[in-house]
Every structure is written in C-alpha cells, then in structure tokens.
PDB file of N, CA and C in Angstrom:
ATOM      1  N   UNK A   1       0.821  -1.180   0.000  1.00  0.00           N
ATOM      2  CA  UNK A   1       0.000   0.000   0.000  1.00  0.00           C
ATOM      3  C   UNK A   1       0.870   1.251   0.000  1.00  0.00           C
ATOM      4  N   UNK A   2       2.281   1.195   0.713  1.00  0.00           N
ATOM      5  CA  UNK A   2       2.756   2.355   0.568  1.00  0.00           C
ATOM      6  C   UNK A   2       4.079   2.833  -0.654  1.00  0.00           C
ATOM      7  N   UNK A   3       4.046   1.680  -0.969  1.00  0.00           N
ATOM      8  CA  UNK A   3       4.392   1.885  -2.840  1.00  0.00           C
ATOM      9  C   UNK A   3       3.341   2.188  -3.965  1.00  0.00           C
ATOM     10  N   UNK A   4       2.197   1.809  -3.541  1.00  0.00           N
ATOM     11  CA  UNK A   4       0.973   2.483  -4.290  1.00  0.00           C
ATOM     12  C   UNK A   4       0.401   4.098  -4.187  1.00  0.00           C
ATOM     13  N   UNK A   5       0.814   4.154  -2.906  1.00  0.00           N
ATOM     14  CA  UNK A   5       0.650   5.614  -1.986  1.00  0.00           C
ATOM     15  C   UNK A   5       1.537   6.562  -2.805  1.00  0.00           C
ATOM     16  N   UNK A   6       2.916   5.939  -2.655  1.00  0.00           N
ATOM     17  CA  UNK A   6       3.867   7.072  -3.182  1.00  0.00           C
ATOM     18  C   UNK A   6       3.839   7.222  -4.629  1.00  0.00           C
ATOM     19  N   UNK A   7       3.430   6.672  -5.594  1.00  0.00           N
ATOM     20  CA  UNK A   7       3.377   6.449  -7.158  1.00  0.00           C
ATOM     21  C   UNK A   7       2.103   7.379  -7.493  1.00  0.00           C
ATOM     22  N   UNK A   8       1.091   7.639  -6.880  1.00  0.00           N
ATOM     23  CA  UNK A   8       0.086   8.344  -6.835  1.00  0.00           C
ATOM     24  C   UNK A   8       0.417   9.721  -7.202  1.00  0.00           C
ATOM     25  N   UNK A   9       0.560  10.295  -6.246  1.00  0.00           N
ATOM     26  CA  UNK A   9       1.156  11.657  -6.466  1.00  0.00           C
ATOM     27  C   UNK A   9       2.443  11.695  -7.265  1.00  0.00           C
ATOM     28  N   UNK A  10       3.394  11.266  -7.656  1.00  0.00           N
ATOM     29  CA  UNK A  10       3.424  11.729  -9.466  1.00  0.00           C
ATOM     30  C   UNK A  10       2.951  10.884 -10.472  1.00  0.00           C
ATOM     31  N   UNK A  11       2.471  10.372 -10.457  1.00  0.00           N
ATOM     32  CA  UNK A  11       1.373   9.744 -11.425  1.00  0.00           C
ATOM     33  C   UNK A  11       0.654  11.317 -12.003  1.00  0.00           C
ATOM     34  N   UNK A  12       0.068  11.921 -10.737  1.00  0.00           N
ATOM     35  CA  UNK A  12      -0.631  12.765 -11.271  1.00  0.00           C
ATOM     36  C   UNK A  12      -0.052  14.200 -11.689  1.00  0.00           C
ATOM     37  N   UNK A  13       1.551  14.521 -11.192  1.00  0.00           N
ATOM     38  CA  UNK A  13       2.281  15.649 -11.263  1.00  0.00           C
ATOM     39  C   UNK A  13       2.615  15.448 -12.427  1.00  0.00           C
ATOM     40  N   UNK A  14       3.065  14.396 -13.604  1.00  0.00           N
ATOM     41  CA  UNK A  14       3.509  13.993 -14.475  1.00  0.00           C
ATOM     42  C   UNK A  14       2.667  13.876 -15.897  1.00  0.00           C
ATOM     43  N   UNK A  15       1.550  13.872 -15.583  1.00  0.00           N
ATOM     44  CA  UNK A  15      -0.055  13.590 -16.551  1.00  0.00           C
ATOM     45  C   UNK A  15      -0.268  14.511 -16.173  1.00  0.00           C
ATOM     46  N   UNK A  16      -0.562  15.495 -15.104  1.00  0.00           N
ATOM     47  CA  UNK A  16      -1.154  16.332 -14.665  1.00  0.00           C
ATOM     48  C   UNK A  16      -1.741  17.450 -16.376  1.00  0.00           C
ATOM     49  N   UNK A  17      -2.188  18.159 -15.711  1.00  0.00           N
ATOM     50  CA  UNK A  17      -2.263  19.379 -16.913  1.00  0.00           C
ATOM     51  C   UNK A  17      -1.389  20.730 -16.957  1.00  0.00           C
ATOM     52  N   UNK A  18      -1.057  21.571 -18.118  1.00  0.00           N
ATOM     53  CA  UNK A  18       0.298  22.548 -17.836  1.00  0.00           C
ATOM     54  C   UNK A  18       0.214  23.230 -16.812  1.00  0.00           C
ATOM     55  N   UNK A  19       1.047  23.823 -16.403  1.00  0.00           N
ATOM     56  CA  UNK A  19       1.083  25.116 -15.567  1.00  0.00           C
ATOM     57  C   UNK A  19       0.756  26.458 -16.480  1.00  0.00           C
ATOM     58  N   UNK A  20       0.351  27.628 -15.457  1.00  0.00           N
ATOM     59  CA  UNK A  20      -0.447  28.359 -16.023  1.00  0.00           C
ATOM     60  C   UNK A  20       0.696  29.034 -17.206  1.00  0.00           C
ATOM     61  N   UNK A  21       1.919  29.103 -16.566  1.00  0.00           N
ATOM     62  CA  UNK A  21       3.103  29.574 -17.709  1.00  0.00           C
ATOM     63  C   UNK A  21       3.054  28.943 -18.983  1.00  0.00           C
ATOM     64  N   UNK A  22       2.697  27.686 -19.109  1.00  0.00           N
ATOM     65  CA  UNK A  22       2.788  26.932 -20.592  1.00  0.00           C
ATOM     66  C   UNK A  22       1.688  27.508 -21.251  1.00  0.00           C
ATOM     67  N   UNK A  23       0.271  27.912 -19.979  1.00  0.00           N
ATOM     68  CA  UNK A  23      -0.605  28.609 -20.891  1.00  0.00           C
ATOM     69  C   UNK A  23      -0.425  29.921 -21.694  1.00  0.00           C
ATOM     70  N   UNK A  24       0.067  30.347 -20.644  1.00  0.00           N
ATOM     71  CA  UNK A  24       0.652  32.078 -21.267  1.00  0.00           C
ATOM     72  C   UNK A  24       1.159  32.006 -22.409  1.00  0.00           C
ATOM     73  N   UNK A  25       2.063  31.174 -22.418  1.00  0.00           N
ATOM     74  CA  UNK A  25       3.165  30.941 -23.912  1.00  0.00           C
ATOM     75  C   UNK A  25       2.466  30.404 -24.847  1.00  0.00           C
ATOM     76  N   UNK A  26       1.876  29.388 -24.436  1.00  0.00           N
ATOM     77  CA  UNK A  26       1.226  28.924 -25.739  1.00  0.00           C
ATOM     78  C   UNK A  26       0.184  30.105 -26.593  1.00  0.00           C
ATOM     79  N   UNK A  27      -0.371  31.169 -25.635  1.00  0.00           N
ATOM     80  CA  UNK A  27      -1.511  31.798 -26.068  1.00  0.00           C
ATOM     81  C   UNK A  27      -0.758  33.312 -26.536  1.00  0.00           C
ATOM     82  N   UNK A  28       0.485  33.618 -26.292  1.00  0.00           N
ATOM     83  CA  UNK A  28       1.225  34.327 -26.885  1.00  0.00           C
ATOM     84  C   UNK A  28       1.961  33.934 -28.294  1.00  0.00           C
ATOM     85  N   UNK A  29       2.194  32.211 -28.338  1.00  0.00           N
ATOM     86  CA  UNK A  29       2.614  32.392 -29.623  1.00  0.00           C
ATOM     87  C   UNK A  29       1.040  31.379 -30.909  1.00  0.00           C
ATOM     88  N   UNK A  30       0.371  31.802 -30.017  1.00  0.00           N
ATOM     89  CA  UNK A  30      -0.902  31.938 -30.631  1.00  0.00           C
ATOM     90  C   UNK A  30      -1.091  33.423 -31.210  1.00  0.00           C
ATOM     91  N   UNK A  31      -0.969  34.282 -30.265  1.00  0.00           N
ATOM     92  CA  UNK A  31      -1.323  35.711 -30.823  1.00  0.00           C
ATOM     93  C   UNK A  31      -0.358  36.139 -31.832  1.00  0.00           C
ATOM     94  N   UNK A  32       0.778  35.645 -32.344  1.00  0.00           N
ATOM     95  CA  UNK A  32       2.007  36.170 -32.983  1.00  0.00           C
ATOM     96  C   UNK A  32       1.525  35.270 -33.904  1.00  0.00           C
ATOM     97  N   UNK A  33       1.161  34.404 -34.167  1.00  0.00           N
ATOM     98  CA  UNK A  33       0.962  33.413 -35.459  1.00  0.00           C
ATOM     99  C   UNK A  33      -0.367  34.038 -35.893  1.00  0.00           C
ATOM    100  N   UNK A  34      -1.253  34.454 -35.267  1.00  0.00           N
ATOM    101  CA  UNK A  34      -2.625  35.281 -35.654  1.00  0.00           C
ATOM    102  C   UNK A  34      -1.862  36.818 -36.514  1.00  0.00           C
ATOM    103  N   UNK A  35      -1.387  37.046 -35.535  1.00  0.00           N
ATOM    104  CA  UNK A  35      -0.481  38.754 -36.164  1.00  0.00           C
ATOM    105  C   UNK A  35       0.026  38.695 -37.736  1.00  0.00           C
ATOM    106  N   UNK A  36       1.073  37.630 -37.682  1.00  0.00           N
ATOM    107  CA  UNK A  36       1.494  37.100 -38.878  1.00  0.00           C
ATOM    108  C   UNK A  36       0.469  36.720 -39.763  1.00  0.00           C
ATOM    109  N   UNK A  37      -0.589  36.390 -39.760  1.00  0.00           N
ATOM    110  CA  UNK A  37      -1.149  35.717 -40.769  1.00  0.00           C
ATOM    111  C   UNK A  37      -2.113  37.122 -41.273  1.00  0.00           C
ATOM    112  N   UNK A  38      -2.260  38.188 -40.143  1.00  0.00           N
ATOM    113  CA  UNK A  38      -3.377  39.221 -40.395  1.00  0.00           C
ATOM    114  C   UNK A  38      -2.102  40.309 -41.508  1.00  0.00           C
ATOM    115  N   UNK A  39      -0.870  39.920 -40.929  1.00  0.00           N
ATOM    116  CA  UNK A  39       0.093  40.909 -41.938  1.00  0.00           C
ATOM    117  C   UNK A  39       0.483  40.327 -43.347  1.00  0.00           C
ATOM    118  N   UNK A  40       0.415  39.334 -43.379  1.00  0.00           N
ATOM    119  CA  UNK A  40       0.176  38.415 -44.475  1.00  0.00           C
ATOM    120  C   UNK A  40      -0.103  39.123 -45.399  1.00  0.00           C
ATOM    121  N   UNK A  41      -1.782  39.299 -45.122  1.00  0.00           N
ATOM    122  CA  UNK A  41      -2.717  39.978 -45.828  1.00  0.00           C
ATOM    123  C   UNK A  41      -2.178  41.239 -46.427  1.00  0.00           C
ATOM    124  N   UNK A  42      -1.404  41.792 -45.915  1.00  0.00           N
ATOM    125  CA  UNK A  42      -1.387  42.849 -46.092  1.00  0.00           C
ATOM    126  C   UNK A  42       0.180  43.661 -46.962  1.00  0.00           C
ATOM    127  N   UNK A  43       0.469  42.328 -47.322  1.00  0.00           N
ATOM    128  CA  UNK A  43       1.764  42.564 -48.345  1.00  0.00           C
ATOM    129  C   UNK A  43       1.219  42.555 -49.703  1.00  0.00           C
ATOM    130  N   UNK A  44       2.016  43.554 -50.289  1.00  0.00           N
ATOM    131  CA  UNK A  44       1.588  44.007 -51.293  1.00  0.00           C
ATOM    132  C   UNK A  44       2.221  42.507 -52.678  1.00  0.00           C
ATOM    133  N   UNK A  45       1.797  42.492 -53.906  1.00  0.00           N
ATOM    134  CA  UNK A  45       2.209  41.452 -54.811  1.00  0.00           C
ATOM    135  C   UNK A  45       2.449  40.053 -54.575  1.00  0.00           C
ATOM    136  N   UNK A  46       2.248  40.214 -53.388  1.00  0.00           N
ATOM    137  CA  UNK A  46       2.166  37.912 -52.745  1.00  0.00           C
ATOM    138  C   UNK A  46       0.490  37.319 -53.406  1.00  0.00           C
ATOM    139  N   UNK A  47       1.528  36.340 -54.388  1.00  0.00           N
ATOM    140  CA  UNK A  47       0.898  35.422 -54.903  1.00  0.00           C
ATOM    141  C   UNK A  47      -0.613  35.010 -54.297  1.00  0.00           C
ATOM    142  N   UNK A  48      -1.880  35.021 -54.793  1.00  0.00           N
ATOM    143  CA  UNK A  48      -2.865  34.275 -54.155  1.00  0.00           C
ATOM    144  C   UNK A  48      -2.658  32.973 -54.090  1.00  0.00           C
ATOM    145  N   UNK A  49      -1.591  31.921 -54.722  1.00  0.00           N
ATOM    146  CA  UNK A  49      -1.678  30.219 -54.140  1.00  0.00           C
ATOM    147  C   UNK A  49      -1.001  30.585 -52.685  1.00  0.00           C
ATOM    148  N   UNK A  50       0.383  31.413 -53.167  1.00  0.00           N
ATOM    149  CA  UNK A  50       1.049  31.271 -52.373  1.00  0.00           C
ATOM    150  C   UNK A  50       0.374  31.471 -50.482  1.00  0.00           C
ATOM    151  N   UNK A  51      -0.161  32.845 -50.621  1.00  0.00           N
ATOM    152  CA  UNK A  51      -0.865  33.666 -49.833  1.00  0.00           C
ATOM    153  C   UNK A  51      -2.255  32.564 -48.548  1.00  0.00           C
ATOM    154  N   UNK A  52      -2.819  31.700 -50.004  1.00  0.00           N
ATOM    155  CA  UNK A  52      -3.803  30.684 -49.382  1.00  0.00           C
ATOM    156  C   UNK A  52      -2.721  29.522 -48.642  1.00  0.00           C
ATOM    157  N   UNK A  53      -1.763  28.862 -49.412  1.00  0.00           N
ATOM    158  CA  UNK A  53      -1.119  27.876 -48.446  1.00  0.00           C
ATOM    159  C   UNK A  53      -0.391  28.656 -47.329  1.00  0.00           C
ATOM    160  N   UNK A  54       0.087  29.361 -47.365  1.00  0.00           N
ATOM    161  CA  UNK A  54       0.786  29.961 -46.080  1.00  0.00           C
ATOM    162  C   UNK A  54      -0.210  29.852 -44.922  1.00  0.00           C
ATOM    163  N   UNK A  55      -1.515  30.387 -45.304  1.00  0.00           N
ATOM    164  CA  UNK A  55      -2.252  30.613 -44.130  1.00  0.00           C
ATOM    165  C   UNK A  55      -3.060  29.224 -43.870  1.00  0.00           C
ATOM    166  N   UNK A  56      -3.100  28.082 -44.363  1.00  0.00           N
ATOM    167  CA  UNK A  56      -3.748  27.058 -44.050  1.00  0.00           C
ATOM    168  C   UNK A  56      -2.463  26.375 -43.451  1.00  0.00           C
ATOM    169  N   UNK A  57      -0.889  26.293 -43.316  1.00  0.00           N
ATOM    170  CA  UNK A  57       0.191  26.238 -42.783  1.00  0.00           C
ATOM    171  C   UNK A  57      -0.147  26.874 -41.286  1.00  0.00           C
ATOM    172  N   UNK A  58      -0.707  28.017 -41.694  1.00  0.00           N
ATOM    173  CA  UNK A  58      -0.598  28.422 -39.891  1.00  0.00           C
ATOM    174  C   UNK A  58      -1.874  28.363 -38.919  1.00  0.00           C
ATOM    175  N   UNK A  59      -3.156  28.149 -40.142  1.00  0.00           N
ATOM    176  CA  UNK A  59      -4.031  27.749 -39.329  1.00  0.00           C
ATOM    177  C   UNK A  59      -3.891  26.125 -38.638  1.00  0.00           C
ATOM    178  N   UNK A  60      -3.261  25.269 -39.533  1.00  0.00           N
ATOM    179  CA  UNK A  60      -2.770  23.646 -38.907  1.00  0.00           C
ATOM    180  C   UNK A  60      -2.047  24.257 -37.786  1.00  0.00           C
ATOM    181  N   UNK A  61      -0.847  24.577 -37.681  1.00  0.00           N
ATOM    182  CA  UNK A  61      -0.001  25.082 -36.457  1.00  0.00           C
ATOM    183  C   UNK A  61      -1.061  25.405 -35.558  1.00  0.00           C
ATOM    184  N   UNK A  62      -2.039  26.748 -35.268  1.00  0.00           N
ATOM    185  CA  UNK A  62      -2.601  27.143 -34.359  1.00  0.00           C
ATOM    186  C   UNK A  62      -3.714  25.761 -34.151  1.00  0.00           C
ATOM    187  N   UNK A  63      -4.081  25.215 -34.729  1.00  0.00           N
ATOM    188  CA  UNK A  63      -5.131  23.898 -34.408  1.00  0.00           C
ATOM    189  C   UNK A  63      -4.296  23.027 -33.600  1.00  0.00           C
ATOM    190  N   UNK A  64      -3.081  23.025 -33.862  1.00  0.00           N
ATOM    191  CA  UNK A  64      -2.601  21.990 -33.762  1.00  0.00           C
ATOM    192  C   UNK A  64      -1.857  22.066 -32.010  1.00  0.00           C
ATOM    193  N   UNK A  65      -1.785  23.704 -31.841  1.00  0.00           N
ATOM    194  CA  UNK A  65      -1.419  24.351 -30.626  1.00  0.00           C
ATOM    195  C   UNK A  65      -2.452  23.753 -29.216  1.00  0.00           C
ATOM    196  N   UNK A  66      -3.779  24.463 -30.149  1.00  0.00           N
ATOM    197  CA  UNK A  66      -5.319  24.683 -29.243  1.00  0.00           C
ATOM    198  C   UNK A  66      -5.414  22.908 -29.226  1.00  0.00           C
ATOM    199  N   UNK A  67      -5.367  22.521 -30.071  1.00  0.00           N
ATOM    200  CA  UNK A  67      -5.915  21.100 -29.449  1.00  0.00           C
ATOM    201  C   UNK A  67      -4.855  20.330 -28.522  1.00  0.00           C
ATOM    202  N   UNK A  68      -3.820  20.386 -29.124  1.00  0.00           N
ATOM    203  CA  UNK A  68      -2.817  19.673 -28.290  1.00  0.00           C
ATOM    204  C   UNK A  68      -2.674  20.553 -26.806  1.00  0.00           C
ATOM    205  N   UNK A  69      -2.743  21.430 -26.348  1.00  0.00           N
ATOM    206  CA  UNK A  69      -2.538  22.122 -25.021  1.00  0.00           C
ATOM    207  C   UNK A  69      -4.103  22.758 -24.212  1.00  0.00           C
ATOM    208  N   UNK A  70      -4.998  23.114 -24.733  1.00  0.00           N
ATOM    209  CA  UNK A  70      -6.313  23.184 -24.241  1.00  0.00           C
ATOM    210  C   UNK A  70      -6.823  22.785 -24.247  1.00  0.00           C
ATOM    211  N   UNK A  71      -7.138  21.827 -25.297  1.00  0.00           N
ATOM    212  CA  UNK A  71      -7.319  20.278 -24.845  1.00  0.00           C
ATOM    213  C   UNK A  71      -7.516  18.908 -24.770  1.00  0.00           C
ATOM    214  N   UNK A  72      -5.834  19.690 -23.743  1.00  0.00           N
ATOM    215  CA  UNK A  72      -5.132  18.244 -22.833  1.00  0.00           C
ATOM    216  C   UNK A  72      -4.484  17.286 -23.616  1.00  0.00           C
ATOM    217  N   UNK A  73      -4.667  17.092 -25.518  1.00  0.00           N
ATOM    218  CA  UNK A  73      -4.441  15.665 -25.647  1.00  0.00           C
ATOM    219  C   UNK A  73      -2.984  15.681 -25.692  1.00  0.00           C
ATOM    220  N   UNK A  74      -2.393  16.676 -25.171  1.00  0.00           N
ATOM    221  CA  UNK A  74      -0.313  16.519 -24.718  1.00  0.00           C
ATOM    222  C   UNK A  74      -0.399  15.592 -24.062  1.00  0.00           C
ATOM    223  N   UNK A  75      -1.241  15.773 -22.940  1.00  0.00           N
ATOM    224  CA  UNK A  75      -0.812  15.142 -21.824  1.00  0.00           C
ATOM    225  C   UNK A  75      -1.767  13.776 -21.404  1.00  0.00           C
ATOM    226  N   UNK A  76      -2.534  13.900 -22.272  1.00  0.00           N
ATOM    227  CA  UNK A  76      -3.533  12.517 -22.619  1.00  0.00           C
ATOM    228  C   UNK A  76      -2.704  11.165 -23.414  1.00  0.00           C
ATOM    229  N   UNK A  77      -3.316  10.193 -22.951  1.00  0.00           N
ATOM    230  CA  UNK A  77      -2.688   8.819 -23.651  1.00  0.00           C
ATOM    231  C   UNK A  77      -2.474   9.257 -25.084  1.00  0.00           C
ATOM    232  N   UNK A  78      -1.561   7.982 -25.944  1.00  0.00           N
ATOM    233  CA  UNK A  78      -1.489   8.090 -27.220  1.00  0.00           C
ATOM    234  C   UNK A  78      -2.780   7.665 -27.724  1.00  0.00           C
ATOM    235  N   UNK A  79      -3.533   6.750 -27.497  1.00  0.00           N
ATOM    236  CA  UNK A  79      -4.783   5.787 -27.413  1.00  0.00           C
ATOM    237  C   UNK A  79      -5.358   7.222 -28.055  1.00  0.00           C
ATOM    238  N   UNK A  80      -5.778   7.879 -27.188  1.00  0.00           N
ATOM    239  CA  UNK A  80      -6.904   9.107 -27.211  1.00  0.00           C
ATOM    240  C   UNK A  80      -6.072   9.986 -27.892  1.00  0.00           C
ATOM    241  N   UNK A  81      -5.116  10.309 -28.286  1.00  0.00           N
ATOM    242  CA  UNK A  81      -4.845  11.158 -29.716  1.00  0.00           C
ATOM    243  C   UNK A  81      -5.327  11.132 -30.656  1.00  0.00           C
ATOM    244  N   UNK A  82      -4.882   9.344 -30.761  1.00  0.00           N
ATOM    245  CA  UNK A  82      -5.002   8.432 -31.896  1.00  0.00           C
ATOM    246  C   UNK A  82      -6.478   8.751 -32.694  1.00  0.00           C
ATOM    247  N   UNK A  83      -7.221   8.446 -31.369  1.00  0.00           N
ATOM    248  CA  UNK A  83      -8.610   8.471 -32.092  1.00  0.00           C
ATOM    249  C   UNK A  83      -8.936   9.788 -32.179  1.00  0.00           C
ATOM    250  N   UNK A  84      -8.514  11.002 -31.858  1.00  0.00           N
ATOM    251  CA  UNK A  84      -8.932  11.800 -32.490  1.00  0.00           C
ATOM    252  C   UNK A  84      -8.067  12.744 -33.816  1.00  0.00           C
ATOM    253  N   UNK A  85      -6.672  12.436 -33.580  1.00  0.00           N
ATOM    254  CA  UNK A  85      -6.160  12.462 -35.183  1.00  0.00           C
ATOM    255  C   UNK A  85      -6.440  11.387 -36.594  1.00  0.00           C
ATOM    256  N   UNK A  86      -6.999  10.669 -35.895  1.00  0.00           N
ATOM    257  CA  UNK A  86      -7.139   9.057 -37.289  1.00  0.00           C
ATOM    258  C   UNK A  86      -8.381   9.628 -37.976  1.00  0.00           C
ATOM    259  N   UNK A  87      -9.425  10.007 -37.410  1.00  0.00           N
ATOM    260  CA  UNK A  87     -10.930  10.437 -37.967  1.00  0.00           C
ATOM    261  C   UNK A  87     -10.467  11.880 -38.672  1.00  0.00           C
ATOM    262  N   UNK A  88      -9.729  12.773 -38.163  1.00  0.00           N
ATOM    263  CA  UNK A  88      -9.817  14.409 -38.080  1.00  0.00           C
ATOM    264  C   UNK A  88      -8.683  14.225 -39.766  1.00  0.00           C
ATOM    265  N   UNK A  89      -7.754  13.135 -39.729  1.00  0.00           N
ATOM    266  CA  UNK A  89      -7.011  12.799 -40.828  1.00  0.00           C
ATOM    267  C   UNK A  89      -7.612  12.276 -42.155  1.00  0.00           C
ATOM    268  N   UNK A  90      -8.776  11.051 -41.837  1.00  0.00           N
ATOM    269  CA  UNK A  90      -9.794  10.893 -43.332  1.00  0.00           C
ATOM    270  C   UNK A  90     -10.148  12.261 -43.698  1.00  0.00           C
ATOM    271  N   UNK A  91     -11.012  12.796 -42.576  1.00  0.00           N
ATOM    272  CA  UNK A  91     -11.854  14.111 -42.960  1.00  0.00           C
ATOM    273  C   UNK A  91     -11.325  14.900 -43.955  1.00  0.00           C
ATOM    274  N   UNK A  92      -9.762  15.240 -43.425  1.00  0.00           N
ATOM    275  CA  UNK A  92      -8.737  16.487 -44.365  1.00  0.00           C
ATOM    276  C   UNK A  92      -8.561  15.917 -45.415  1.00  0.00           C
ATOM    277  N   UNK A  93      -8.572  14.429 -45.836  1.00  0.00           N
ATOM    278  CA  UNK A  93      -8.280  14.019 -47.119  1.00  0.00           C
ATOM    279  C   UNK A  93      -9.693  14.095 -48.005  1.00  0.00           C
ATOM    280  N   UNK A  94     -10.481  13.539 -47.509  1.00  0.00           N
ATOM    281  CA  UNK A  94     -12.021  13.568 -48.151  1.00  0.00           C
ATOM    282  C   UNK A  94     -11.993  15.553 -48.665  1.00  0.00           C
ATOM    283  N   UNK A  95     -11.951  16.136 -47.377  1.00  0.00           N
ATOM    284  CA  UNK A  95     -11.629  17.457 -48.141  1.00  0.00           C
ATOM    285  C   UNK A  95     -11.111  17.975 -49.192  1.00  0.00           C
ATOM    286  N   UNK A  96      -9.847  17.693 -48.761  1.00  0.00           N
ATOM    287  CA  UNK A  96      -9.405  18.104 -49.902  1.00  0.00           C
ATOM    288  C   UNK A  96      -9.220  17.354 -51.173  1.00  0.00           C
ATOM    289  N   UNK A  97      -9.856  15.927 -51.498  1.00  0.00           N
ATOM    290  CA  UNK A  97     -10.245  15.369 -52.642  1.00  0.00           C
ATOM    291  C   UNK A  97     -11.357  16.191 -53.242  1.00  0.00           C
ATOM    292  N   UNK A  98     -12.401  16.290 -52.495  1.00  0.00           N
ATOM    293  CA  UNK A  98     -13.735  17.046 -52.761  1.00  0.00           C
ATOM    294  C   UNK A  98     -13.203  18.245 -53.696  1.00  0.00           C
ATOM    295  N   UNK A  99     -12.119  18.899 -53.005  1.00  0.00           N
ATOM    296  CA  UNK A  99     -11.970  20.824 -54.018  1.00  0.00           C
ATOM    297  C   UNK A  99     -11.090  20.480 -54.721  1.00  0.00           C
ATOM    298  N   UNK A 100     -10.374  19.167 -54.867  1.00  0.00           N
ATOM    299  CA  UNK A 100      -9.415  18.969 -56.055  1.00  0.00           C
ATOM    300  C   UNK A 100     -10.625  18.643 -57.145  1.00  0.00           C
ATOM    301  N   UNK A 101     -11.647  17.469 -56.596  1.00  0.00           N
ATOM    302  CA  UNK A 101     -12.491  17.676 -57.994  1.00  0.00           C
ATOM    303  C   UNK A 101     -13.108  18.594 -58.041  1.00  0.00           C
ATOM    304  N   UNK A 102     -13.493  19.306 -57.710  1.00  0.00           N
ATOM    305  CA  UNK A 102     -15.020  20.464 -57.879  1.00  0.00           C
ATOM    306  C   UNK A 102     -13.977  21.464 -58.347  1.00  0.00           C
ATOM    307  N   UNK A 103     -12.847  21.778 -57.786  1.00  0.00           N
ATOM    308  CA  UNK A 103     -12.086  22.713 -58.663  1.00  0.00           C
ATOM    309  C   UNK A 103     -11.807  22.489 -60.025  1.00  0.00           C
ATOM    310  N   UNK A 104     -11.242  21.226 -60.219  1.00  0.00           N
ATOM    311  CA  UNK A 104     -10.795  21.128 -61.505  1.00  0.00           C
ATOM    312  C   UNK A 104     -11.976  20.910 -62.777  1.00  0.00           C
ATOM    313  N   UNK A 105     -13.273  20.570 -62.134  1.00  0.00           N
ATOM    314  CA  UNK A 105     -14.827  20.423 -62.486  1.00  0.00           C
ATOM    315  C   UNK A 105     -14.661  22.269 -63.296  1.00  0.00           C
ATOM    316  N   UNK A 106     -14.794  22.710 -62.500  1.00  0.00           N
ATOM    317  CA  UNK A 106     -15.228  23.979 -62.217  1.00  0.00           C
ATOM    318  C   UNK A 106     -14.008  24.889 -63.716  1.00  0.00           C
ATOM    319  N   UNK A 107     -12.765  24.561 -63.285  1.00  0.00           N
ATOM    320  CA  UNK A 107     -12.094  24.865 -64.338  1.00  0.00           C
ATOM    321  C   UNK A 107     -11.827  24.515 -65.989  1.00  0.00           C
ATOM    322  N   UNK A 108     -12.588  22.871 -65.965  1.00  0.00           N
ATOM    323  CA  UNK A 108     -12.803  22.330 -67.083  1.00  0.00           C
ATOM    324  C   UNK A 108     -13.904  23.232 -67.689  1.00  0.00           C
ATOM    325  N   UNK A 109     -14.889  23.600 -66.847  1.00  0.00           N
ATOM    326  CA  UNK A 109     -16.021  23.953 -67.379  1.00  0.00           C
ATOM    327  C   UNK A 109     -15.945  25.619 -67.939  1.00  0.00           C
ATOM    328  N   UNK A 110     -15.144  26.491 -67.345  1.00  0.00           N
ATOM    329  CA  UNK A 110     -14.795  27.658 -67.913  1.00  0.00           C
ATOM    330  C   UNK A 110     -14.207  27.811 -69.560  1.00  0.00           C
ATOM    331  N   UNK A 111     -12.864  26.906 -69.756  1.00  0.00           N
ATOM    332  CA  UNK A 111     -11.898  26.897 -70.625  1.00  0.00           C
ATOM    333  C   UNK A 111     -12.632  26.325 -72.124  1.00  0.00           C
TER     334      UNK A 111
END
C-alpha cells in the first residue's frame, strides 16, 4: 500500500495538466501566429496560391497548438490522440479530394 501511496502523487504531477506559464506561452505564440497571418494579408504582390497555403500552414499550427494544449491531448494517452487524429485525418483528405475535384470540375467547365 505504501508503494501504491507514493506512485500516486506523481502519477498525477507527471499527466497532470500545464502550468499556467505553458498557458501564457502557448496563447502568446498563438497571438504572434494570428499577427502574422493578419500581416500576411497585407503585403503588397504575394501570390494568391502562395498567400492561401501559407495561411492554411498556420491555421494547422494554431489547431494543432489549441488542441494539443487546451485540450489536454499533450498530456492525454497516445490511445486518445489516436482516435482523435485518425478520424480528423480521413476528414482532411475527403476534403481536400472534394476541391481537387469540384475545382478542376469547375475549371474544365470555364476553358
């Protein structure tokens, strides 16, 4: 019982959830990746492909921030990642199959 006792408390210091400092940081270089993407906008002669992948680059990053640290799945099993990157991973492909055809639909049909 008192090897079960002592494993307890960091069991839970170790899984636990961040300290409020990891929050700060994380939500500061949240606000600097938001900044960047709003100045983006705002350069003059950048490419529209270019302009669209950059910012779907930093919207993955900031998703990828918010889910992994607010929430929790850092510090959650791999198990429970798993299942929520394996589903969230078809989805982005089904996506973006969908606007590869409807785009190229769409462009056949102009020309």
């Amino acid at each position: 019982m008192d090897a079960s006792h002592s494993q307890a408390p960091s069991h839970g210091h170790e899984e636990g959830h961040a300290s409020v400092g990891t929050y700060i940081k994380v939500a500061v270089v949240l606000a600097i990746v938001t900044a960047v993407e709003i100045g983006a906008l705002y350069i003059p002669g950048l490419p529209p492909h270019f302009l669209v992948g950059f910012l779907i680059v930093m919207s993955i990053l900031k998703f990828a921030l918010v889910v992994a640290f607010f929430m929790h799945l850092y510090y959650d099993s791999k198990l429970l990642t798993a299942l929520f990157v394996g589903p969230l991973t078809i989805a982005c492909a089904i996506i973006l199959a969908l606007m590869a055809l409807f785009g190229s639909y769409i462009l056949l049909q102009r020309g």
